[in-house]
C-alpha atoms as a PDB file:
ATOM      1  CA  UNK A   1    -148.086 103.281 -28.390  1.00  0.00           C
ATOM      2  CA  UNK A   2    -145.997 100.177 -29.850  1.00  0.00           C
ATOM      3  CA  UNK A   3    -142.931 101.790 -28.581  1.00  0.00           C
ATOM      4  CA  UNK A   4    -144.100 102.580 -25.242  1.00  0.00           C
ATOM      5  CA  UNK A   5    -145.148  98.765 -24.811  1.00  0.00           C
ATOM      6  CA  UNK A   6    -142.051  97.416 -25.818  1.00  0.00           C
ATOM      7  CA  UNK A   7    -143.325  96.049 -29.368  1.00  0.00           C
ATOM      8  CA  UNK A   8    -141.553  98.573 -31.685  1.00  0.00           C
ATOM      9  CA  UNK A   9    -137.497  98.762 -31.712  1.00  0.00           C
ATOM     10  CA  UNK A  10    -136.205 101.630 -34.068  1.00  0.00           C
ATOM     11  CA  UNK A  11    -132.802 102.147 -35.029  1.00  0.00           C
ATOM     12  CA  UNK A  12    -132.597 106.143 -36.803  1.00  0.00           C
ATOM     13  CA  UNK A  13    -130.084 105.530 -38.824  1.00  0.00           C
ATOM     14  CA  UNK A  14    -129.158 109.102 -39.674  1.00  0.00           C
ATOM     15  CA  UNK A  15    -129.351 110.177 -36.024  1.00  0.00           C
ATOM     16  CA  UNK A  16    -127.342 106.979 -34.598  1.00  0.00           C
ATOM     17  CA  UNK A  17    -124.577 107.842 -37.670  1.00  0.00           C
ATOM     18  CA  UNK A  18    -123.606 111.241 -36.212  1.00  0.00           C
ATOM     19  CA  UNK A  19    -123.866 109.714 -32.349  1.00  0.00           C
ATOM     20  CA  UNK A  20    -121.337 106.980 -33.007  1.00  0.00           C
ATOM     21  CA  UNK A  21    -118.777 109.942 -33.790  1.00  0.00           C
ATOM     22  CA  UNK A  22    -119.035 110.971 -30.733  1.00  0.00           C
ATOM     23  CA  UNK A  23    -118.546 108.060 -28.445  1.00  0.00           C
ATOM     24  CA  UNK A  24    -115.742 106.316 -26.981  1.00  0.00           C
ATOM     25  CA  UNK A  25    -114.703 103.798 -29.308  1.00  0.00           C
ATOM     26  CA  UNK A  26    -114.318 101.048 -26.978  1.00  0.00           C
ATOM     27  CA  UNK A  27    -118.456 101.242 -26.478  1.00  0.00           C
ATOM     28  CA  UNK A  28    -120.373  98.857 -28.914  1.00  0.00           C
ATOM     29  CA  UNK A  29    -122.294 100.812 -31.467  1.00  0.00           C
ATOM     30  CA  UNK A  30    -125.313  98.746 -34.095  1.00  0.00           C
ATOM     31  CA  UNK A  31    -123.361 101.313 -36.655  1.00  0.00           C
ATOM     32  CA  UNK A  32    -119.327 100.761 -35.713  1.00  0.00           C
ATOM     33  CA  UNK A  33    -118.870 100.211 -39.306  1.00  0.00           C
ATOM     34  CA  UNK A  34    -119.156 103.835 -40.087  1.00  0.00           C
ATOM     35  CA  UNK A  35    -115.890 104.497 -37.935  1.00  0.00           C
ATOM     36  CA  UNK A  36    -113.994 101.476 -39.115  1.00  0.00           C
ATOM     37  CA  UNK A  37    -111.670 101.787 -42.209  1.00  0.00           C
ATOM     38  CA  UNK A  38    -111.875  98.143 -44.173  1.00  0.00           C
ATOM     39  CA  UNK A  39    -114.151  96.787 -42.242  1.00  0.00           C
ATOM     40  CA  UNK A  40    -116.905  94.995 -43.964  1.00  0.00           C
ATOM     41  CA  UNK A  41    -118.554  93.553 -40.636  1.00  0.00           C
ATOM     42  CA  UNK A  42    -121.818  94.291 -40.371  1.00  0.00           C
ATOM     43  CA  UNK A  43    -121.889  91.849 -36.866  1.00  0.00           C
ATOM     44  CA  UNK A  44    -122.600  94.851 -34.408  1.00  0.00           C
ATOM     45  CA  UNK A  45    -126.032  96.017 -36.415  1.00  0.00           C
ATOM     46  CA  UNK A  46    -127.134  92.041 -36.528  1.00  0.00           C
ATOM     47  CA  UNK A  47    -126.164  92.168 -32.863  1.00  0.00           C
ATOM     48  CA  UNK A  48    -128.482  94.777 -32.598  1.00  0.00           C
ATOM     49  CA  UNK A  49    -131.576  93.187 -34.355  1.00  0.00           C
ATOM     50  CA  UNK A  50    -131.004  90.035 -32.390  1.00  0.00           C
ATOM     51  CA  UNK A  51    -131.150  91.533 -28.653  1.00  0.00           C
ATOM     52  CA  UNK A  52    -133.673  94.071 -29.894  1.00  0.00           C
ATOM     53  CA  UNK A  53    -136.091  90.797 -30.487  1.00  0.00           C
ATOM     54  CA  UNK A  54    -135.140  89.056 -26.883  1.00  0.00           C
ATOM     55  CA  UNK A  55    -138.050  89.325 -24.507  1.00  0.00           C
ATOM     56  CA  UNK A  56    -137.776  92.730 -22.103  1.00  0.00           C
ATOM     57  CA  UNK A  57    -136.156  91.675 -18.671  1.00  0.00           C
ATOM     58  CA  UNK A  58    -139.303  92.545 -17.277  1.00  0.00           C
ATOM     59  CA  UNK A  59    -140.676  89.094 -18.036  1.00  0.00           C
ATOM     60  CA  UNK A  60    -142.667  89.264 -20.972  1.00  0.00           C
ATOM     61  CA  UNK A  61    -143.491  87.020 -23.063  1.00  0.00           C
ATOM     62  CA  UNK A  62    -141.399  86.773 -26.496  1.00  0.00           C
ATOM     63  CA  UNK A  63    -142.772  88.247 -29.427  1.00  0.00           C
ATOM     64  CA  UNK A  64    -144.520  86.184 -31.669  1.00  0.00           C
ATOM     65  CA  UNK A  65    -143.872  86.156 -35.353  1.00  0.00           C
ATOM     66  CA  UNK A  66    -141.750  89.663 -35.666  1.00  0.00           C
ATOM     67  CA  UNK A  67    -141.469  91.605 -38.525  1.00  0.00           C
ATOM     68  CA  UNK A  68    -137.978  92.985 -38.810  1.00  0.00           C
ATOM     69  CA  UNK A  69    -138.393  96.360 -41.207  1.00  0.00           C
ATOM     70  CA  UNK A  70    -135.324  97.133 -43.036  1.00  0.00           C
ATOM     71  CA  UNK A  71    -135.508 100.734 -44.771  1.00  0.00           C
ATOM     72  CA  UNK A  72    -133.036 101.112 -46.825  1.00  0.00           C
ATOM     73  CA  UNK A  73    -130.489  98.220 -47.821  1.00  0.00           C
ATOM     74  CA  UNK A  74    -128.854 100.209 -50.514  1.00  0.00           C
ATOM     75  CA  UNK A  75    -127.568 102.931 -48.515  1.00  0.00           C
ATOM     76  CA  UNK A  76    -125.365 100.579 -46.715  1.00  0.00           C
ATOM     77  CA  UNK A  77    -123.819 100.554 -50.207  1.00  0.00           C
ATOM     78  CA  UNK A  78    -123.070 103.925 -50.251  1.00  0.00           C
ATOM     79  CA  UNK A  79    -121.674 103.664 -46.319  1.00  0.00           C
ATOM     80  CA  UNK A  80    -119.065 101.641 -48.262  1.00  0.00           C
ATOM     81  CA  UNK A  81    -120.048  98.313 -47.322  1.00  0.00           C
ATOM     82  CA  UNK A  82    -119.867  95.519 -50.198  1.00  0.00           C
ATOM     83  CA  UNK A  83    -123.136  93.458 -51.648  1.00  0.00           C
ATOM     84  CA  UNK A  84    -121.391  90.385 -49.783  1.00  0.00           C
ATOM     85  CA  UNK A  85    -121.195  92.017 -46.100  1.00  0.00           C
ATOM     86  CA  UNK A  86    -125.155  92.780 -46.808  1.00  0.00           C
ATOM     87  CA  UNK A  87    -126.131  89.558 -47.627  1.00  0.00           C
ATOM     88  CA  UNK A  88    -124.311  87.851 -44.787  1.00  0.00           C
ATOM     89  CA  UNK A  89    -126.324  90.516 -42.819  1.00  0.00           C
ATOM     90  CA  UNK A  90    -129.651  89.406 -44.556  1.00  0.00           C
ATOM     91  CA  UNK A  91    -128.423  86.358 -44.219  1.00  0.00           C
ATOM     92  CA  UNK A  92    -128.060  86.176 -40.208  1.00  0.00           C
ATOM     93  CA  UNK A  93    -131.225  88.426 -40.100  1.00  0.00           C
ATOM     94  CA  UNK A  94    -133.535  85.542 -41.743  1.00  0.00           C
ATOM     95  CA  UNK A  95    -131.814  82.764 -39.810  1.00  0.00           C
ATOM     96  CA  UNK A  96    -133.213  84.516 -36.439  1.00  0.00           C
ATOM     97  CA  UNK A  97    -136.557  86.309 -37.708  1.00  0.00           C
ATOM     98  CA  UNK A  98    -138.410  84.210 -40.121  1.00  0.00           C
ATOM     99  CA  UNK A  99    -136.593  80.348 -38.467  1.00  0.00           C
ATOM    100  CA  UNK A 100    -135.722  80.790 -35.296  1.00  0.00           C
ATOM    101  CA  UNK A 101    -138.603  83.084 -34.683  1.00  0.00           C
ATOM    102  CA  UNK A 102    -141.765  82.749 -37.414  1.00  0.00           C
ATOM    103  CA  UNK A 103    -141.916  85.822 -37.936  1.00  0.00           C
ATOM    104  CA  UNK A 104    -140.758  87.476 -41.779  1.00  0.00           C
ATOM    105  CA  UNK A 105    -138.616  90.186 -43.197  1.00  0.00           C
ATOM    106  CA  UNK A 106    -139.200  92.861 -45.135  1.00  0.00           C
ATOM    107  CA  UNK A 107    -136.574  94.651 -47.144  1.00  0.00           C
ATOM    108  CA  UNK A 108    -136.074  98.051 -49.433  1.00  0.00           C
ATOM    109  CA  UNK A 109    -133.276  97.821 -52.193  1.00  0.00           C
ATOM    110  CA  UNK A 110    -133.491 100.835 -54.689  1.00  0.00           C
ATOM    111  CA  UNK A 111    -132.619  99.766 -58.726  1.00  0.00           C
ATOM    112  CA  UNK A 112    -131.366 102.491 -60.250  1.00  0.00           C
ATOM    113  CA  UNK A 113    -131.426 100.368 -63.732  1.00  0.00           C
ATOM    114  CA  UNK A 114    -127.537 101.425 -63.510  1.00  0.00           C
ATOM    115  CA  UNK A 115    -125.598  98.528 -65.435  1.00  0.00           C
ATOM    116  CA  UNK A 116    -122.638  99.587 -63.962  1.00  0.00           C
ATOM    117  CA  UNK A 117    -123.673  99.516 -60.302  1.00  0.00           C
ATOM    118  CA  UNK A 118    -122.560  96.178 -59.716  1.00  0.00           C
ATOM    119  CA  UNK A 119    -122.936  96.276 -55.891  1.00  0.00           C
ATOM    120  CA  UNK A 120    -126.643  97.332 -56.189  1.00  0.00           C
ATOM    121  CA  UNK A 121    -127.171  94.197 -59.405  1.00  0.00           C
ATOM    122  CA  UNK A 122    -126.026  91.486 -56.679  1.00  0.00           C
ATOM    123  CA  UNK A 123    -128.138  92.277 -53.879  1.00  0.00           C
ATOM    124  CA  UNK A 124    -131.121  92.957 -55.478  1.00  0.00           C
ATOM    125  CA  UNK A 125    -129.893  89.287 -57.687  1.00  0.00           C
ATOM    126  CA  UNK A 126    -129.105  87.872 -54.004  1.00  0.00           C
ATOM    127  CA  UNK A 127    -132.387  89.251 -52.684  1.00  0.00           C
ATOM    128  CA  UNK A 128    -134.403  88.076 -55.148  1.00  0.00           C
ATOM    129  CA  UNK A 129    -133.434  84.425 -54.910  1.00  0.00           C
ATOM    130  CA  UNK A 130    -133.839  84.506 -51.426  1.00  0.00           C
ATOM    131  CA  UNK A 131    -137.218  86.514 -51.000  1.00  0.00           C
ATOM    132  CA  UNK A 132    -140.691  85.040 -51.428  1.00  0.00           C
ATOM    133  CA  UNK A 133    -142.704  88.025 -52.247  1.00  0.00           C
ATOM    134  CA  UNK A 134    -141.279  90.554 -54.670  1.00  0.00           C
ATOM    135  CA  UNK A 135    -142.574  94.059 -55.037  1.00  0.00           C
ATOM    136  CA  UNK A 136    -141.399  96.037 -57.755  1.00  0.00           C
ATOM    137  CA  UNK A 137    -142.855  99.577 -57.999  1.00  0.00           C
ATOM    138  CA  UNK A 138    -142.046 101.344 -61.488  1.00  0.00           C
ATOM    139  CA  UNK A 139    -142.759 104.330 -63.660  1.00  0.00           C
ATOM    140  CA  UNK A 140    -144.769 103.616 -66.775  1.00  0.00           C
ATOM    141  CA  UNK A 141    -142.802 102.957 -69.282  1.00  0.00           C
ATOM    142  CA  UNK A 142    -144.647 104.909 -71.680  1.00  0.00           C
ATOM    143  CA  UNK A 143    -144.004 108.070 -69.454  1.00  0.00           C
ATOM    144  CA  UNK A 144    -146.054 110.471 -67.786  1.00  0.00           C
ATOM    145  CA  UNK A 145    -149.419 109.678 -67.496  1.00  0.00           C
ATOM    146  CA  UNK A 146    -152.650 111.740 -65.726  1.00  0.00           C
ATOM    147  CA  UNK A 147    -154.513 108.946 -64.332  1.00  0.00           C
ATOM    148  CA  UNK A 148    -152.083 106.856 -64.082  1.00  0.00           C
ATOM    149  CA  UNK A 149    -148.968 107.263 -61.936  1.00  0.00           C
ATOM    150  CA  UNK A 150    -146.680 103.705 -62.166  1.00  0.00           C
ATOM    151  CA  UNK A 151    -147.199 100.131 -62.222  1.00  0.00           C
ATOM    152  CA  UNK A 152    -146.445  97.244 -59.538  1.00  0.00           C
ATOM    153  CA  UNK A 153    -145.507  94.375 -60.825  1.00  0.00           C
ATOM    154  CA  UNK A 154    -146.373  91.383 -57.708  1.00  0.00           C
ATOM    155  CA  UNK A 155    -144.028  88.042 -58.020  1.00  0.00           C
ATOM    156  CA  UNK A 156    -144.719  85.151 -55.397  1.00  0.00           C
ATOM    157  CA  UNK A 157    -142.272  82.588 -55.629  1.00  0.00           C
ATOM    158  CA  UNK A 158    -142.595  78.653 -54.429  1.00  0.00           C
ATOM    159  CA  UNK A 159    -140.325  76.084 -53.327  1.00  0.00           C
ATOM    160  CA  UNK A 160    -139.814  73.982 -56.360  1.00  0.00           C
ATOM    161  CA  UNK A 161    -141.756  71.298 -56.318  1.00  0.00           C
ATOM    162  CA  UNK A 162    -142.509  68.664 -59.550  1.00  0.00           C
ATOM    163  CA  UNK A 163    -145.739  69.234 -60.632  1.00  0.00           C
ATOM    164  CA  UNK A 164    -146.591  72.730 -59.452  1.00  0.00           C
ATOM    165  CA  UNK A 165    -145.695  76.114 -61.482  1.00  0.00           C
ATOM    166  CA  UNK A 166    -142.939  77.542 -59.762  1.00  0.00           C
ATOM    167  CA  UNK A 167    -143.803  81.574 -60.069  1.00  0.00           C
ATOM    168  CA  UNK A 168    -147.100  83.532 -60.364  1.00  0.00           C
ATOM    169  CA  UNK A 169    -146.500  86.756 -61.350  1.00  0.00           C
ATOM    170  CA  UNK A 170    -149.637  89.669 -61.308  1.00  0.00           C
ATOM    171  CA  UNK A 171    -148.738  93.012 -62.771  1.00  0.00           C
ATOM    172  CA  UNK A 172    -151.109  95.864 -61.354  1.00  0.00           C
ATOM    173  CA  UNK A 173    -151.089 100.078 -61.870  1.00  0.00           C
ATOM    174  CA  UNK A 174    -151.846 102.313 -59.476  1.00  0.00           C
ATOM    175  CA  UNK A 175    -152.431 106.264 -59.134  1.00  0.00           C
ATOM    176  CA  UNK A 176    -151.372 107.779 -55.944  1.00  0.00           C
ATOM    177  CA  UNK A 177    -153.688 109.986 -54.074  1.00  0.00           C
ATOM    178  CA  UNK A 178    -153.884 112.633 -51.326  1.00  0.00           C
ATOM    179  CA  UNK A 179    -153.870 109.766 -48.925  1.00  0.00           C
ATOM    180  CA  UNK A 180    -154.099 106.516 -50.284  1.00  0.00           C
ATOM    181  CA  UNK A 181    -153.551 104.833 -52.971  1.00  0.00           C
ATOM    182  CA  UNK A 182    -155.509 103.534 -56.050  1.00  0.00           C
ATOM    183  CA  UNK A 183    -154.875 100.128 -57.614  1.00  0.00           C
ATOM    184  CA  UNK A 184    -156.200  98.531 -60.661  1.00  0.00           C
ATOM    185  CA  UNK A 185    -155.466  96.197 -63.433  1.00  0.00           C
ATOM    186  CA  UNK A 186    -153.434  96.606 -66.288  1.00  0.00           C
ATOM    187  CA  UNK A 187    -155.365  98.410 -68.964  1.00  0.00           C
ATOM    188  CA  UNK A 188    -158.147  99.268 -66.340  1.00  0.00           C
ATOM    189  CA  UNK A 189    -157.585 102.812 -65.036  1.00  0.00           C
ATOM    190  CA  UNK A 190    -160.904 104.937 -64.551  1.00  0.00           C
ATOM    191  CA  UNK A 191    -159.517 107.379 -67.262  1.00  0.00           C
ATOM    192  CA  UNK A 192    -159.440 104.401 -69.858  1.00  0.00           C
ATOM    193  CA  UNK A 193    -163.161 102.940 -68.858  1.00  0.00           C
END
């Protein structure tokens, strides 16, 4: 229904990946990366986010306060491109959704906990710095557990300012259901009570 009014712009990434083969290379493509050798321009796909949130030309009214969905940021690391490209694409993203716009981003980066993966340790660093909401969703670290499946650890960070704390940090668990999801303090489960 959000699609059919205009308010939902999707970009299938695996299904736009195979079309851009398949074109003429002289028409613009969100993912002309993928047929570029050395290129680390991500410009086309911000091109793309940026016309997809201009009002329709049938006179509507701007959106107010977008949320621009990114699902996943770490497979344009395995496309090839570098942490830097994706951060200047972050980077452009922001500037037009949550300034220019009031609206907010929302982005997945996988962490393998791979020390050598540099790539993958500088945008999840560069993210981080940037973001004002961090989810992290982890295994236990004691292992497997019935009752309970992982643990989400919740950061919300401030602008600095003197007198305030800077971070709040909330760690929760959480056992996933048939079709939701149950969340609970640390320690709290319904096994351990």
């Amino acid at each position: 229904m959000a699609r059919e009014r205009g308010q939902l712009v999707f970009l299938e990434g695996l299904k736009s990946s195979v079309d851009i083969f398949f074109r003429a290379e002289e028409e613009p493509h969100p993912l002309q990366f993928l047929r570029e050798a050395n290129t680390g321009n991500l410009q086309p796909l911000y091109e793309f986010v940026r016309e997809a949130l201009q009002p329709m030309d049938n006179g509507a009214a701007p959106w107010r306060c977008p949320v621009l969905l990114v699902d996943d940021l770490s497979v344009l690391l395995s496309l090839g491109m570098g942490a830097v490209a994706v951060l200047d694409f972050i980077h452009y993203c922001r500037a037009t959704v949550c300034w220019k716009l009031q609206g907010n981003m929302v982005a997945l980066v996988h962490d393998s906990g791979d020390a050598e993966d540099e790539a993958n340790d500088m945008l999840l660093n560069g993210l981080s710095h940037q973001s004002h909401l961090i989810l992290r969703a982890e295994g236990l670290a004691t292992g497997f557990c019935r009752d309970v499946h992982g643990q989400l650890k919740v950061l919300w960070r401030r602008r600095p300012q003197p007198t305030a704390q800077r971070d709040r940090s909330l760690t929760y668990q959480y056992k996933i259901q048939d079709k939701s999801v149950s969340f609970f303090a640390k320690g709290l489960s319904p096994a351990v009570l």
